[in-house]
N, C-alpha and C. Protein backbone atom coordinates (compact mmCIF):
# COMPACT_ATOMS: atom_id res chain seq x y z
N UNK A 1 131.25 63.23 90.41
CA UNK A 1 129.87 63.65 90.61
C UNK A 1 129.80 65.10 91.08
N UNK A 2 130.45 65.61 92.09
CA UNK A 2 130.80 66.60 92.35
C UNK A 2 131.09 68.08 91.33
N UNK A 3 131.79 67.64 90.56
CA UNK A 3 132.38 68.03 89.58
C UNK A 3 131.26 68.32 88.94
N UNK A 4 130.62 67.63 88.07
CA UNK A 4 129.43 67.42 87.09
C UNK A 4 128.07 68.46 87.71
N UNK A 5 128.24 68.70 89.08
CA UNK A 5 127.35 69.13 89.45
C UNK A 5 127.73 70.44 89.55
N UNK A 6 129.07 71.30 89.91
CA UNK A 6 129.16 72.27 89.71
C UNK A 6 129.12 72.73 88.20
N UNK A 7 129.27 71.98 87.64
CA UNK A 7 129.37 72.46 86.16
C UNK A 7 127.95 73.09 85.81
N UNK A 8 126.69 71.50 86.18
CA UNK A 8 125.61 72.11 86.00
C UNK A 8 124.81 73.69 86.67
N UNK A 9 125.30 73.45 88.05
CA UNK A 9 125.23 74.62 88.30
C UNK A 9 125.78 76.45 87.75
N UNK A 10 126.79 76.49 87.38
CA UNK A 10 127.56 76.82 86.96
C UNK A 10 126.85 77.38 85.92
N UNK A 11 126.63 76.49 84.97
CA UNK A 11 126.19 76.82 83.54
C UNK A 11 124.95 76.96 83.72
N UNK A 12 123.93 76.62 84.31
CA UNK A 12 122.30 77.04 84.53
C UNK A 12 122.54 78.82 85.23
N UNK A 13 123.55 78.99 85.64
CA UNK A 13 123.37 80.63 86.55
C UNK A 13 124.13 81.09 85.58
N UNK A 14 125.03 80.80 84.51
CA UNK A 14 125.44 81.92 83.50
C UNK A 14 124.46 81.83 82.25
N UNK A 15 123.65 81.12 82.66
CA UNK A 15 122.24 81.15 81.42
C UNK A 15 121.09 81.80 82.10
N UNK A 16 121.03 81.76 83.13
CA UNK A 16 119.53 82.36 83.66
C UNK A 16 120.42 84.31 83.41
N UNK A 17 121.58 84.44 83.53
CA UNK A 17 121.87 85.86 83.64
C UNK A 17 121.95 86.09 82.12
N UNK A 18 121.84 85.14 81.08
CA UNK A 18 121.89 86.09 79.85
C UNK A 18 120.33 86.29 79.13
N UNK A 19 119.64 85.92 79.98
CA UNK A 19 118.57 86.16 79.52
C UNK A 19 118.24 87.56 79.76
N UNK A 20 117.73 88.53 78.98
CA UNK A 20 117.16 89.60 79.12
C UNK A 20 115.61 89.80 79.47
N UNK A 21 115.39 90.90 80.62
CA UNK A 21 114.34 91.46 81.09
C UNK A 21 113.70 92.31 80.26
N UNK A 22 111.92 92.43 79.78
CA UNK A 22 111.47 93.31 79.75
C UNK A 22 111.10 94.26 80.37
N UNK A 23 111.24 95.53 80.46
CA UNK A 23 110.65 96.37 80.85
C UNK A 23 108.79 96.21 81.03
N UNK A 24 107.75 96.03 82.15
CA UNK A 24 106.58 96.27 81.78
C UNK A 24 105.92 97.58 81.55
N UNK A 25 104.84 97.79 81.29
CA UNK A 25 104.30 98.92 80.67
C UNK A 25 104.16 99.63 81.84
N UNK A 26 102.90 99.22 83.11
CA UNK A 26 102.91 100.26 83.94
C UNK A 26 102.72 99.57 85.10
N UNK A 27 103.23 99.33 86.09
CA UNK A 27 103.42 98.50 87.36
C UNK A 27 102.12 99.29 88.26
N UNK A 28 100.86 97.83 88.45
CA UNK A 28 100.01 97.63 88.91
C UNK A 28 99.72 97.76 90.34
N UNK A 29 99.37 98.20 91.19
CA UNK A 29 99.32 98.21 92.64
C UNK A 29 98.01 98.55 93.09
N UNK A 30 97.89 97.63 94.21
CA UNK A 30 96.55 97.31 95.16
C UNK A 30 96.73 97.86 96.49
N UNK A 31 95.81 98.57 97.41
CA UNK A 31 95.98 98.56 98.36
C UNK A 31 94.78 98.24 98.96
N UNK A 32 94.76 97.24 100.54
CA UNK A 32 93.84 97.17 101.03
C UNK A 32 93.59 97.44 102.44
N UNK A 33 93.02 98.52 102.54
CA UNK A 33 92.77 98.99 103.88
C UNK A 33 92.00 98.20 105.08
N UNK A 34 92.01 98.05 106.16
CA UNK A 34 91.24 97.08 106.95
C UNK A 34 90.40 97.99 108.09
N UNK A 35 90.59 99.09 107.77
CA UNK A 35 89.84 100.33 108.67
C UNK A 35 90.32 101.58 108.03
N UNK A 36 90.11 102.66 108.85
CA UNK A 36 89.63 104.36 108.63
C UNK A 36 91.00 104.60 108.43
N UNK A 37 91.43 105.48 107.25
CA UNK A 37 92.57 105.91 107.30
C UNK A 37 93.23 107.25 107.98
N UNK A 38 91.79 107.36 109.10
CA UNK A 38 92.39 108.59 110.10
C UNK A 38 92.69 107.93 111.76
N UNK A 39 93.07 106.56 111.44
CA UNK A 39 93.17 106.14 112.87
C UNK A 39 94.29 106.07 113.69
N UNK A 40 95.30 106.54 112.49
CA UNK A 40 96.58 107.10 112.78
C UNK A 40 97.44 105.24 113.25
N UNK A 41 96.97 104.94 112.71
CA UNK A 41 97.48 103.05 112.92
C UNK A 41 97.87 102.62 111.46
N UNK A 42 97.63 101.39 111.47
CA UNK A 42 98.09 100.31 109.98
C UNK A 42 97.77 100.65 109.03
N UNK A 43 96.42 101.42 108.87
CA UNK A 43 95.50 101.91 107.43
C UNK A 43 96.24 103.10 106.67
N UNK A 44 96.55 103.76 108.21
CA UNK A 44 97.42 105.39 107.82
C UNK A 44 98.52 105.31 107.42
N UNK A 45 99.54 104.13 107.94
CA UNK A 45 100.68 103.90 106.84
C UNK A 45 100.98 103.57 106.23
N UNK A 46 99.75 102.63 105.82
CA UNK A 46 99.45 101.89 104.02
C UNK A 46 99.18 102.92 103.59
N UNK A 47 98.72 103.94 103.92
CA UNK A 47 98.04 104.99 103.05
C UNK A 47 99.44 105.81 102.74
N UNK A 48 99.75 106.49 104.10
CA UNK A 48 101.57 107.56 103.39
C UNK A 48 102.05 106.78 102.65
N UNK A 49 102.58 105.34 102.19
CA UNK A 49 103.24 104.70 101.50
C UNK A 49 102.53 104.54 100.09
N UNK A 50 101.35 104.55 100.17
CA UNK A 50 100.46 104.48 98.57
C UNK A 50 100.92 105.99 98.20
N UNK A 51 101.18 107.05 99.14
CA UNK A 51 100.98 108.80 98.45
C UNK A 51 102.73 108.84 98.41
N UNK A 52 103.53 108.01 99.10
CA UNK A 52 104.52 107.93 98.58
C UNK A 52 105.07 106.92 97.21
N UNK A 53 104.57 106.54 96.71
CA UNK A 53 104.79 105.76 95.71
C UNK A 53 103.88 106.40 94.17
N UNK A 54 102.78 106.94 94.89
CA UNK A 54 102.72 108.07 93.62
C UNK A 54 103.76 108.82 93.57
């Protein structure tokens, strides 16, 4: 049983790796602010991280 089960394992993870990835077209992003982005808090470093990711 043991056996049978590494196998399955085994062979389900050298099949999930031959599957190939597409590339998508243009990776989508949301940001949502919960206050002023001059409050120098949570808003302001969602914000450097949105102007870093442009």
């Amino acid at each position: 049983m043991k056996k049978l089960l590494i196998v399955l394992m085994t062979t389900t993870a050298a099949m999930s790796l031959a599957v190939t990835a597409e590339a998508a077209d243009k990776l989508k992003a949301c940001w949502v602010y919960t206050g002023p982005i001059g409050d120098f808090g949570y808003s302001y470093q969602h914000d450097q991280g949105r102007l870093d990711v442009e």
